[in-house]
N, C-alpha and C. Protein backbone atom coordinates (compact mmCIF):
# COMPACT_ATOMS: atom_id res chain seq x y z
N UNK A 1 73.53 -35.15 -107.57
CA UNK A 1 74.53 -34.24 -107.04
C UNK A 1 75.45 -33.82 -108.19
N UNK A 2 75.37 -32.96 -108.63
CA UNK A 2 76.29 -32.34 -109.27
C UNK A 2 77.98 -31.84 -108.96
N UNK A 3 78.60 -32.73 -109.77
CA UNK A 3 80.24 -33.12 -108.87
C UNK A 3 80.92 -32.29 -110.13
N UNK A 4 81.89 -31.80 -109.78
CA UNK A 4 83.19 -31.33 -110.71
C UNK A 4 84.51 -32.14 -110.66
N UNK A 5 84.53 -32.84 -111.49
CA UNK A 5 85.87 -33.94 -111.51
C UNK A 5 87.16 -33.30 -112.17
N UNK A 6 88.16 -33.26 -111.13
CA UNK A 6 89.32 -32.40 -111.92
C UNK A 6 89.92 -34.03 -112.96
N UNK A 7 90.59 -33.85 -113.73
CA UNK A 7 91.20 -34.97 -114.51
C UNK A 7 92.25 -34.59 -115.09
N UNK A 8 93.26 -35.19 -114.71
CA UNK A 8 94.81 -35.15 -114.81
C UNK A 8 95.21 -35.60 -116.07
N UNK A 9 94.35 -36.57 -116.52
CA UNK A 9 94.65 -37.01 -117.92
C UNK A 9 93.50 -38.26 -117.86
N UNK A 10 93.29 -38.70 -119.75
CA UNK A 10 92.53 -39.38 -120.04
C UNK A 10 92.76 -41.39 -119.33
N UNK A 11 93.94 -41.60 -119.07
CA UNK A 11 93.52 -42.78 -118.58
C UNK A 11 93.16 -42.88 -116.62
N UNK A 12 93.58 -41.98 -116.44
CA UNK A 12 93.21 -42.01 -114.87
C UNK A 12 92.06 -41.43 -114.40
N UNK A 13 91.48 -40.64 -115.59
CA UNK A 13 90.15 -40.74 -115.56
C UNK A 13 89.15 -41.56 -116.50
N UNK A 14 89.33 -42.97 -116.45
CA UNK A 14 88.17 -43.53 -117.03
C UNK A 14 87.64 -44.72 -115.95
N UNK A 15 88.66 -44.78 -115.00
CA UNK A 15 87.78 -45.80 -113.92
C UNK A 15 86.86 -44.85 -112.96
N UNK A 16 87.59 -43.92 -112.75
CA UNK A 16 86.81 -42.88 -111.52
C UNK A 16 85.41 -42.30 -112.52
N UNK A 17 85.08 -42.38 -113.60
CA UNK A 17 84.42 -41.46 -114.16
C UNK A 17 82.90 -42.89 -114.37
N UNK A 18 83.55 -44.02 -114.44
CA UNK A 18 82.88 -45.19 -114.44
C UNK A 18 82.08 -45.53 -113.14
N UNK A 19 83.34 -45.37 -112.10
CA UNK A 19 82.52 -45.74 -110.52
C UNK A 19 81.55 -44.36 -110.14
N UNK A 20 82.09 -43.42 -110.40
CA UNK A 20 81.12 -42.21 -109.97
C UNK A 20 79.84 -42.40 -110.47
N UNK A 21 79.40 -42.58 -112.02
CA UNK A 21 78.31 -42.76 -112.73
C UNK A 21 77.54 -43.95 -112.23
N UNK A 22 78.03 -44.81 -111.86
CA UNK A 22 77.24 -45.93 -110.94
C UNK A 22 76.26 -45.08 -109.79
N UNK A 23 77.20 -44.24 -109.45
CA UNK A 23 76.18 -43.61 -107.80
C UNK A 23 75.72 -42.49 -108.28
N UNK A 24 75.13 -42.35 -109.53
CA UNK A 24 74.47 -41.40 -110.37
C UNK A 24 75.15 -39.42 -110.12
N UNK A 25 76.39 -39.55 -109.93
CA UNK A 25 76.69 -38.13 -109.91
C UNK A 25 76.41 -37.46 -111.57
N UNK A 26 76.16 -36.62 -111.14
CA UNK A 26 75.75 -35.31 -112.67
C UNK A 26 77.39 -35.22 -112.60
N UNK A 27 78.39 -35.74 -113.20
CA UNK A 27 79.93 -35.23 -113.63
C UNK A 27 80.02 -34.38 -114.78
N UNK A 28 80.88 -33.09 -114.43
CA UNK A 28 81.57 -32.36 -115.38
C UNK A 28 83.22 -32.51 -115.13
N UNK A 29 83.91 -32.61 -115.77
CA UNK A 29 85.08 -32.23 -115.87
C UNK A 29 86.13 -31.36 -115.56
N UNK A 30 86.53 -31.29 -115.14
CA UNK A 30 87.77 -29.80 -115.21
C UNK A 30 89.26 -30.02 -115.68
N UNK A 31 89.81 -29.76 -116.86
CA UNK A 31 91.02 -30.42 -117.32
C UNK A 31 91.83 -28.90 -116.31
N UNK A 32 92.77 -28.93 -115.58
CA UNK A 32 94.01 -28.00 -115.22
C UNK A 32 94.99 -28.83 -114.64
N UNK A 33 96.16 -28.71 -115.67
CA UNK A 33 97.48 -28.92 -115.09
C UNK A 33 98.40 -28.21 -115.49
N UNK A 34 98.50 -27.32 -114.84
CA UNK A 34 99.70 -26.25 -115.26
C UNK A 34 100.98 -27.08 -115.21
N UNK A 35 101.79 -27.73 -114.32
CA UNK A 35 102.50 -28.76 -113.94
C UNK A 35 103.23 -29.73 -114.90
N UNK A 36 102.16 -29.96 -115.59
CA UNK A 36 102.33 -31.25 -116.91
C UNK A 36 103.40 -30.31 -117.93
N UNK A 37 104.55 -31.18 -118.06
CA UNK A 37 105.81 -30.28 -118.84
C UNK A 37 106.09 -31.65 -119.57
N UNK A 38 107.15 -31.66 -120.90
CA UNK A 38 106.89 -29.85 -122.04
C UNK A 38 105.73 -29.84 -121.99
N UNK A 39 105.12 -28.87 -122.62
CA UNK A 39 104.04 -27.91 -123.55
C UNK A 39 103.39 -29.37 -124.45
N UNK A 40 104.47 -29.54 -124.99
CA UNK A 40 103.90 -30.99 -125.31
C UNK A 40 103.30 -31.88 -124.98
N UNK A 41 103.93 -32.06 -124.00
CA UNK A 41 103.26 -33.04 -123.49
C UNK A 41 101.50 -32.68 -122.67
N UNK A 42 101.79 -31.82 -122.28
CA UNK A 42 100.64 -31.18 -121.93
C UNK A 42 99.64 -31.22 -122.87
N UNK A 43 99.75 -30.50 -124.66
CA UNK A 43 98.80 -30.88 -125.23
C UNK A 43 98.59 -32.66 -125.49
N UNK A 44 98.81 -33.34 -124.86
CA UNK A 44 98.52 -34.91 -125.60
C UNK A 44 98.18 -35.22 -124.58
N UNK A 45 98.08 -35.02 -123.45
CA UNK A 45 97.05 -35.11 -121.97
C UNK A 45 96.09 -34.49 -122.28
N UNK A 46 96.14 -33.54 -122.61
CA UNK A 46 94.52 -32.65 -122.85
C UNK A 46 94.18 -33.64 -124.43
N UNK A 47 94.38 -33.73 -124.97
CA UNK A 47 93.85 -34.46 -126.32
C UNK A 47 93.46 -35.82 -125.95
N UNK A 48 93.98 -36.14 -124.80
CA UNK A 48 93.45 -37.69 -124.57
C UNK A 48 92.27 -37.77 -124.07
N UNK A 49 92.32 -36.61 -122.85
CA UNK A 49 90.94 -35.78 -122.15
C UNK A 49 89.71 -35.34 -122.98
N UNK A 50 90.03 -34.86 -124.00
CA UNK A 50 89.12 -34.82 -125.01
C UNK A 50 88.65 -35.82 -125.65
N UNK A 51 89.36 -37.06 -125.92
CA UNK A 51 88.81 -38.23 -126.85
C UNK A 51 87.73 -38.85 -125.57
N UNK A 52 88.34 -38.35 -124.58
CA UNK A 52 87.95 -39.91 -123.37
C UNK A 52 86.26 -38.88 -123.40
N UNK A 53 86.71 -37.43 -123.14
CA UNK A 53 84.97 -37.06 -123.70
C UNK A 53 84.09 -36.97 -124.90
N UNK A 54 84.62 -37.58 -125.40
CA UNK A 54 83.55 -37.73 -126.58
C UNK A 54 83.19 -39.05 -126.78
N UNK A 55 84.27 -40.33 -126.13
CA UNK A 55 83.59 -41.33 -125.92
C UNK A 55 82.77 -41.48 -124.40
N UNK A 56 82.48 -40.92 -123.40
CA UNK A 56 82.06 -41.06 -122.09
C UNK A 56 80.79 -39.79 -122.19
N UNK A 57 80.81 -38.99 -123.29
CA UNK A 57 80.17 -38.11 -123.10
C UNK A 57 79.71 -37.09 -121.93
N UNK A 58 81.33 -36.73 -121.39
CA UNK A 58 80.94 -35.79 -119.95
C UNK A 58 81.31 -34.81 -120.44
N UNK A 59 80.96 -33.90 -120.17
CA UNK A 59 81.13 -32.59 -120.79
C UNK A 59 82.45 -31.88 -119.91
N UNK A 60 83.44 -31.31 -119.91
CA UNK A 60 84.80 -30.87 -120.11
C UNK A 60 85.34 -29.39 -120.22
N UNK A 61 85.73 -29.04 -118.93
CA UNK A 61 86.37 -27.25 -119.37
C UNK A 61 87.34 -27.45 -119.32
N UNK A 62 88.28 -26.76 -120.20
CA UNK A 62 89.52 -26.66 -119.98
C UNK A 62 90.27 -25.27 -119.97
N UNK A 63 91.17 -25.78 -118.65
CA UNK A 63 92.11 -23.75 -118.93
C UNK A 63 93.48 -24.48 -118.84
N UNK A 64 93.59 -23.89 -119.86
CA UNK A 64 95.36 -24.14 -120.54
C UNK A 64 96.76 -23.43 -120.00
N UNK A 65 96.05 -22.91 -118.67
CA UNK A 65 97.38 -22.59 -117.93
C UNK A 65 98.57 -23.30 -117.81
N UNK A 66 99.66 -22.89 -118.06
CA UNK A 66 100.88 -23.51 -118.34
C UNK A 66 102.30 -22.62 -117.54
N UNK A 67 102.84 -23.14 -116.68
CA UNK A 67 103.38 -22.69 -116.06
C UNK A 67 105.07 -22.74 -115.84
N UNK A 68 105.67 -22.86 -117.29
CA UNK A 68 106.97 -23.79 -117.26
C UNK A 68 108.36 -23.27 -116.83
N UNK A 69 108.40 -21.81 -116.27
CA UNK A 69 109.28 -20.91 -115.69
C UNK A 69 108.85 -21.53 -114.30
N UNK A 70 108.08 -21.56 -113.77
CA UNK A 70 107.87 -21.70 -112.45
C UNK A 70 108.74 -23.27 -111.96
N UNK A 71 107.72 -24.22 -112.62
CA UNK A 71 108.65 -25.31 -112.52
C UNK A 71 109.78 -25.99 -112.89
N UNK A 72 110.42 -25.14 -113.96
CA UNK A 72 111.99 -25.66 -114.45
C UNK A 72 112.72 -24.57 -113.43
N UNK A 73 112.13 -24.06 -112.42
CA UNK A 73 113.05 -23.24 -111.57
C UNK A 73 112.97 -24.05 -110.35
N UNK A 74 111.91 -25.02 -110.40
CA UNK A 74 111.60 -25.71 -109.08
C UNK A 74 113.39 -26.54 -108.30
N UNK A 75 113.50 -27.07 -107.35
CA UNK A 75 114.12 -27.74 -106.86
C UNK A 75 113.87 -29.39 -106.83
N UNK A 76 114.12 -30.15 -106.39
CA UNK A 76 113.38 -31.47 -106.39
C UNK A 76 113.59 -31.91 -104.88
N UNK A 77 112.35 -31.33 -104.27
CA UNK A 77 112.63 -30.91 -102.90
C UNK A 77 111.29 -31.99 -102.41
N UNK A 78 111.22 -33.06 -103.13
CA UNK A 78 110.67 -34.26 -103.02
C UNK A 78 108.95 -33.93 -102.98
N UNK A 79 108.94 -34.74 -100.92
CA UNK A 79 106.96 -34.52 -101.15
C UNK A 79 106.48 -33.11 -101.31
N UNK A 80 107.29 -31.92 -100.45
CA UNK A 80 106.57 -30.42 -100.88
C UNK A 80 106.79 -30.32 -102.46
N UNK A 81 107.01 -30.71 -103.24
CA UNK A 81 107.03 -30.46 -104.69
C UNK A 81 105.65 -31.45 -105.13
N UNK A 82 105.53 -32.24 -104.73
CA UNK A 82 104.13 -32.98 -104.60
C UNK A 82 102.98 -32.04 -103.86
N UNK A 83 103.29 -31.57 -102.16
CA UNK A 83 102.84 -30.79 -102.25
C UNK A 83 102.08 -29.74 -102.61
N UNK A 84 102.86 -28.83 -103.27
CA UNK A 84 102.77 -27.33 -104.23
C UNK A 84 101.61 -28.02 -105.70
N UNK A 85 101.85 -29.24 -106.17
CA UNK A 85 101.18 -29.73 -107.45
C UNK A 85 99.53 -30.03 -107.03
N UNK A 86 99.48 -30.84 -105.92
CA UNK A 86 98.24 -30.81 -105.81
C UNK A 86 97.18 -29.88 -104.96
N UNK A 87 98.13 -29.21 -104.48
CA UNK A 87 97.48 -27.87 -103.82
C UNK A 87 97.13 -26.97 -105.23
N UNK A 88 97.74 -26.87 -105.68
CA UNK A 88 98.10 -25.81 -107.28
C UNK A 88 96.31 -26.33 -107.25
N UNK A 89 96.55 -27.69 -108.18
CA UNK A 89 95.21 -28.24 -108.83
C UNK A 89 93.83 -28.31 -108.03
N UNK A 90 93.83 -28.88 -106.94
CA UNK A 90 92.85 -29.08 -105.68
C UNK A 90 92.24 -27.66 -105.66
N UNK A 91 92.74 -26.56 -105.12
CA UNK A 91 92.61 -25.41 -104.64
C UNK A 91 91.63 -24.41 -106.11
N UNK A 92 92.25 -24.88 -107.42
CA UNK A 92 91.79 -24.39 -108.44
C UNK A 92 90.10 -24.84 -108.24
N UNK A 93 90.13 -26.13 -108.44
CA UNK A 93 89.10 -27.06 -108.64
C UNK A 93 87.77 -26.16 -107.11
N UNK A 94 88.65 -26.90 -106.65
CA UNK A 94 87.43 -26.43 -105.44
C UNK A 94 86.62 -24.79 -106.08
N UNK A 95 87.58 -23.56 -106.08
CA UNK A 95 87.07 -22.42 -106.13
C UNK A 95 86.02 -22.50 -107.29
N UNK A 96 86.64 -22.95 -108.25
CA UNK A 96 85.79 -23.02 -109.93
C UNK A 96 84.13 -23.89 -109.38
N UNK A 97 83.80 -24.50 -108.62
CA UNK A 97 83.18 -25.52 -108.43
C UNK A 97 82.21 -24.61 -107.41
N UNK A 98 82.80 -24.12 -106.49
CA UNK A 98 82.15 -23.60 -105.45
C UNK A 98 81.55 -22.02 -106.40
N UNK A 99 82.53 -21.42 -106.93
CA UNK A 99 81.83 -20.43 -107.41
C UNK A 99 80.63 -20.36 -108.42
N UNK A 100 80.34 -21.71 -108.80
CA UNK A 100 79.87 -22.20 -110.14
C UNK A 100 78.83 -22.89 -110.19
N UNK A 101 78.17 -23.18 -108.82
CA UNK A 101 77.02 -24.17 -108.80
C UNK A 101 77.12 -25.22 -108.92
N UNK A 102 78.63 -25.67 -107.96
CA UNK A 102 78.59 -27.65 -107.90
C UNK A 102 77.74 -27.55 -106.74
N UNK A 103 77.96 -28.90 -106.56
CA UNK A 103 77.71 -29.30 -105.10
C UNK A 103 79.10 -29.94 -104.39
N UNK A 104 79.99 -30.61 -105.03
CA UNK A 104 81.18 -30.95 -104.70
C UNK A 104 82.07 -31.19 -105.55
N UNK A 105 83.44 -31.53 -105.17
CA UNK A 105 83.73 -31.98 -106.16
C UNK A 105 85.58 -33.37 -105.47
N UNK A 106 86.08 -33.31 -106.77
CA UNK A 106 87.02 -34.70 -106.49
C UNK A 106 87.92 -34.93 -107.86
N UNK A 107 88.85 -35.79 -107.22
CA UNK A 107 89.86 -35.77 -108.59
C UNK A 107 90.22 -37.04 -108.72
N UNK A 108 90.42 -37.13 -109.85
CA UNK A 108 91.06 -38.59 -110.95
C UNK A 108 92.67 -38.73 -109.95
N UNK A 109 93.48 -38.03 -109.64
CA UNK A 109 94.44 -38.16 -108.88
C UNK A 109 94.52 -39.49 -108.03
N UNK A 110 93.61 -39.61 -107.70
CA UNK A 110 92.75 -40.89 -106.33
C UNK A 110 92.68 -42.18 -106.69
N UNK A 111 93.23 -41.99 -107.98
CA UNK A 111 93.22 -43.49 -108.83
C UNK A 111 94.87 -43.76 -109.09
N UNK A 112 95.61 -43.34 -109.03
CA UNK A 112 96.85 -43.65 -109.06
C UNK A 112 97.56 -43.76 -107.89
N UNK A 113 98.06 -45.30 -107.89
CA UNK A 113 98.98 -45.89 -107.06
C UNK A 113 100.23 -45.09 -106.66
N UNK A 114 100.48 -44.54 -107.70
CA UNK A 114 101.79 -43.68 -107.36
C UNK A 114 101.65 -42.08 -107.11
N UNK A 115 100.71 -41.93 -106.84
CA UNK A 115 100.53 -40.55 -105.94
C UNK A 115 100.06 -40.65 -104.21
N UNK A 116 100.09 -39.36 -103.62
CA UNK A 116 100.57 -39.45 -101.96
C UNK A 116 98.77 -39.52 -102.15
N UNK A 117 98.43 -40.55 -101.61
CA UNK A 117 96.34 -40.72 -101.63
C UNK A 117 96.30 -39.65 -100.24
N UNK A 118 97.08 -39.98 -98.98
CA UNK A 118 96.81 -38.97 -98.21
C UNK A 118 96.65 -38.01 -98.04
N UNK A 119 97.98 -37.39 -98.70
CA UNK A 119 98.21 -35.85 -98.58
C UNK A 119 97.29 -35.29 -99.88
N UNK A 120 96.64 -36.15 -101.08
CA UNK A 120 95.54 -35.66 -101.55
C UNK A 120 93.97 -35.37 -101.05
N UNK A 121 93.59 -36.31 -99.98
CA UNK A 121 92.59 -36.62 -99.36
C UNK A 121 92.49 -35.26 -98.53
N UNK A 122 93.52 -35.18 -97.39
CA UNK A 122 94.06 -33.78 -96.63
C UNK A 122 94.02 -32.81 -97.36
N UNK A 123 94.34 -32.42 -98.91
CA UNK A 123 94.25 -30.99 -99.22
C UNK A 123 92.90 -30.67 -100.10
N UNK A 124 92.41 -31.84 -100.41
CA UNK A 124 90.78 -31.88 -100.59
C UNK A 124 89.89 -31.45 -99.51
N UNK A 125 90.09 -31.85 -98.24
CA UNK A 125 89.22 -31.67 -97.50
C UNK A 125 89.88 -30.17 -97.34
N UNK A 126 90.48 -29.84 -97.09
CA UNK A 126 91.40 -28.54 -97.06
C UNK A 126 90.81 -27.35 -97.87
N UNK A 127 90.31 -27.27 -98.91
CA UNK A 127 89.88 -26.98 -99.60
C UNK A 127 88.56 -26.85 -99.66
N UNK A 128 87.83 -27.77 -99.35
CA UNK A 128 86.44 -28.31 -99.35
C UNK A 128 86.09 -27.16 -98.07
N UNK A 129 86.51 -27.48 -97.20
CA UNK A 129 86.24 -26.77 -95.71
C UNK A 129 86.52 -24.96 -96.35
N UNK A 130 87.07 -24.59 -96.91
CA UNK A 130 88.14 -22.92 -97.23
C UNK A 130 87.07 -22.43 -98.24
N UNK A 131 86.45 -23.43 -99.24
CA UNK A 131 85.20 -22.83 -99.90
C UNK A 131 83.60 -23.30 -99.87
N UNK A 132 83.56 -23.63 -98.94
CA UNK A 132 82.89 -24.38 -98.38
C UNK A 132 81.64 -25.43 -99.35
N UNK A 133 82.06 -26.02 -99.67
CA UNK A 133 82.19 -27.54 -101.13
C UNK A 133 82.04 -28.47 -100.18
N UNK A 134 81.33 -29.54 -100.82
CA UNK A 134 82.16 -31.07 -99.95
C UNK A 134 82.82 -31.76 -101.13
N UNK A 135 84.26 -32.19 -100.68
CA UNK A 135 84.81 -32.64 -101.33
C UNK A 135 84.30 -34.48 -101.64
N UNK A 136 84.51 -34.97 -102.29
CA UNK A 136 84.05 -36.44 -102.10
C UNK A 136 85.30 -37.39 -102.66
N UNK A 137 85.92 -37.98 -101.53
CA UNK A 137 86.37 -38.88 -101.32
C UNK A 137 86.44 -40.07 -101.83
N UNK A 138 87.04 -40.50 -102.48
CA UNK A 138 86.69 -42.37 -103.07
C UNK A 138 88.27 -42.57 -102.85
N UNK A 139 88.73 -43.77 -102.80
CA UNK A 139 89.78 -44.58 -102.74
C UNK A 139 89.73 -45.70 -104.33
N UNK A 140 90.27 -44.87 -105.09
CA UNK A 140 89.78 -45.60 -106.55
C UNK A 140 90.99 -46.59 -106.80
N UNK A 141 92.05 -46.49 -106.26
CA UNK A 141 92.67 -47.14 -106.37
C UNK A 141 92.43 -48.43 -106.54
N UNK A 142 92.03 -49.47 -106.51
CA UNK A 142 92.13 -50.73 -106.42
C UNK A 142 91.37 -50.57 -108.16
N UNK A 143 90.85 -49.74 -108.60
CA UNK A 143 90.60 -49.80 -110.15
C UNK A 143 91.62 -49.27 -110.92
N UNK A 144 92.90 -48.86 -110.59
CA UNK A 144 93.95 -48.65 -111.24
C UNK A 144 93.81 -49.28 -112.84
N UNK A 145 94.03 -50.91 -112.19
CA UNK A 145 95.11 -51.63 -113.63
C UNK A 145 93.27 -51.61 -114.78
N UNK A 146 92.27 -51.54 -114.10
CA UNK A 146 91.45 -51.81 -114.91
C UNK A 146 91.05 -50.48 -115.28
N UNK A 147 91.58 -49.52 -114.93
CA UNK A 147 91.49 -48.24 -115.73
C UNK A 147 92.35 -48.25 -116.94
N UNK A 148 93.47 -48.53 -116.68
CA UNK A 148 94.62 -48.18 -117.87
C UNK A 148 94.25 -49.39 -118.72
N UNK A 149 93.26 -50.86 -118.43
CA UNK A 149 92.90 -51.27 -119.79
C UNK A 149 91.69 -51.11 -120.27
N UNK A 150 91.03 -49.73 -119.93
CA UNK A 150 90.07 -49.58 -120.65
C UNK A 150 90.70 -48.22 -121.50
N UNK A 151 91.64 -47.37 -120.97
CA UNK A 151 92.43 -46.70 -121.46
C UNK A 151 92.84 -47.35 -122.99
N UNK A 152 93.47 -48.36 -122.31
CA UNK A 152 94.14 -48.79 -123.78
C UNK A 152 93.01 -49.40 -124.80
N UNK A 153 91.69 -49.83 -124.35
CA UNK A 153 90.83 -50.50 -125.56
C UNK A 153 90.46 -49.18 -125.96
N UNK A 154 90.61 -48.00 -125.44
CA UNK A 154 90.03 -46.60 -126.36
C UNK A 154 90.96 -45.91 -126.53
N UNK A 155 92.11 -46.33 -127.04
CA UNK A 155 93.08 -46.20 -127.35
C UNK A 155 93.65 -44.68 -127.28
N UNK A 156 93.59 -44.30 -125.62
CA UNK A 156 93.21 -43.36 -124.90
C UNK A 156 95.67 -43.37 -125.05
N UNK A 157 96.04 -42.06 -124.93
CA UNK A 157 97.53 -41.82 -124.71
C UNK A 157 97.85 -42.10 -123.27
N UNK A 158 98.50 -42.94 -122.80
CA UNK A 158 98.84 -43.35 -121.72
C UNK A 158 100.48 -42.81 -121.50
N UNK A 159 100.67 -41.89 -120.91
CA UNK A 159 102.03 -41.35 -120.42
C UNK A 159 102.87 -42.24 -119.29
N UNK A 160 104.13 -42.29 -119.24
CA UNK A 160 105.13 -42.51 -118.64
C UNK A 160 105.76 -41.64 -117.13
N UNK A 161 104.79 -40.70 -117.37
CA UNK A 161 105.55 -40.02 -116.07
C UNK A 161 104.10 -39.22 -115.41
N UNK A 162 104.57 -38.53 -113.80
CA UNK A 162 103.77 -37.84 -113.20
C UNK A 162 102.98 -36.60 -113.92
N UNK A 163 103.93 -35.90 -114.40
CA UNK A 163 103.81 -34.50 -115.42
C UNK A 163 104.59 -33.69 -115.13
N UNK A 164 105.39 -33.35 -113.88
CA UNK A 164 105.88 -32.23 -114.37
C UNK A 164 107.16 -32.19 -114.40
N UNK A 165 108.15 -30.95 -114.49
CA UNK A 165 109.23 -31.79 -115.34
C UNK A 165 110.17 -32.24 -114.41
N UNK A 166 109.94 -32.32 -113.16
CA UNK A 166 110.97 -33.17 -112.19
C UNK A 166 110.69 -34.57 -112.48
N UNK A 167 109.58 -34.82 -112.20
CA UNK A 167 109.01 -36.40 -112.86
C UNK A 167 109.55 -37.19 -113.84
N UNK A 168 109.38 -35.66 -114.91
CA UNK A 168 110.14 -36.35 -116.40
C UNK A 168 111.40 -36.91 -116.55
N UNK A 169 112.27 -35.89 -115.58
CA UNK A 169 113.33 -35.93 -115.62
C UNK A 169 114.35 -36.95 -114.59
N UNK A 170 113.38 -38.07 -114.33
CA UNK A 170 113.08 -39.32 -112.94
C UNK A 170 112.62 -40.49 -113.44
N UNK A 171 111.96 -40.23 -114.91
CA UNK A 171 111.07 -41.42 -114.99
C UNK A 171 112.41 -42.56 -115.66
């Protein structure tokens, strides 16, 4: 099955990219986070994304949309600001995937403890159903801490915050 894995950054995708390859998915990548603020920081998420593919050897698109008027105008209007981020990303993913000859697809998001797993699960399927994809589901969580230490033996950039700049400006 040929899956499109969105990836938020290089350590939250190295457990999901591990368990998927067990159940033999064909994985490609999709780096988009418009969200991820500064600019900076954004390139050293994508640079980590890149190391983690050249050691995992999955092959990787990236669109460097960057969106930093939008969100330094944002409010901090809590979960709809969570909301708006993974709809943003989800909604991308799905279309690119569906227009493109996946068969489904799913995100590294699903591995972090500190994101809403629900309201990601809900706008996956959301999505999945609107382009008609199947989204695929995992609960990666419980590989969290053993993601971020394989992160760190590939001495993968491990960030401090969500990404965008309400986060930053919280952590």
């Amino acid at each position: 099955m040929k899956l499109l894995l969105h990836m938020c950054c290089g350590p939250c995708s190295t457990y999901p990219i591990q368990e998927l390859l067990k159940e033999e998915f064909e994985i490609q990548g999709l780096f988009y986070n418009p969200n991820i603020h500064p600019i900076e920081e954004h390139a050293r998420r994508k640079e980590s994304v890149e190391k983690l593919r050249y050691i995992t050897k999955i092959p990787v698109i990236y669109d460097d949309e960057f969106r930093q008027d939008e969100w330094e105008g944002m409010k901090d209007i809590g979960e709809a600001r969570c909301h708006r981020c993974y709809s943003l990303r989800l909604e991308k993913v799905a279309s690119y995937a569906a227009e493109n000859g996946y068969d489904a697809f799913t995100t590294t998001l699903l591995v972090s403890p500190y994101q809403n797993h629900h309201l990601i699960k809900e706008l996956g399927e959301l999505y999945a159903s609107k382009y008609g994809i199947d989204f695929v589901y995992r609960d990666f969580r419980p590989g969290f801490r053993r993601g971020q230490q394989m992160a760190k033996e590939m001495e993968l950039y491990r960030q401090k915050y969500c990404g965008c700049i309400l986060s930053l400006n919280h952590k």
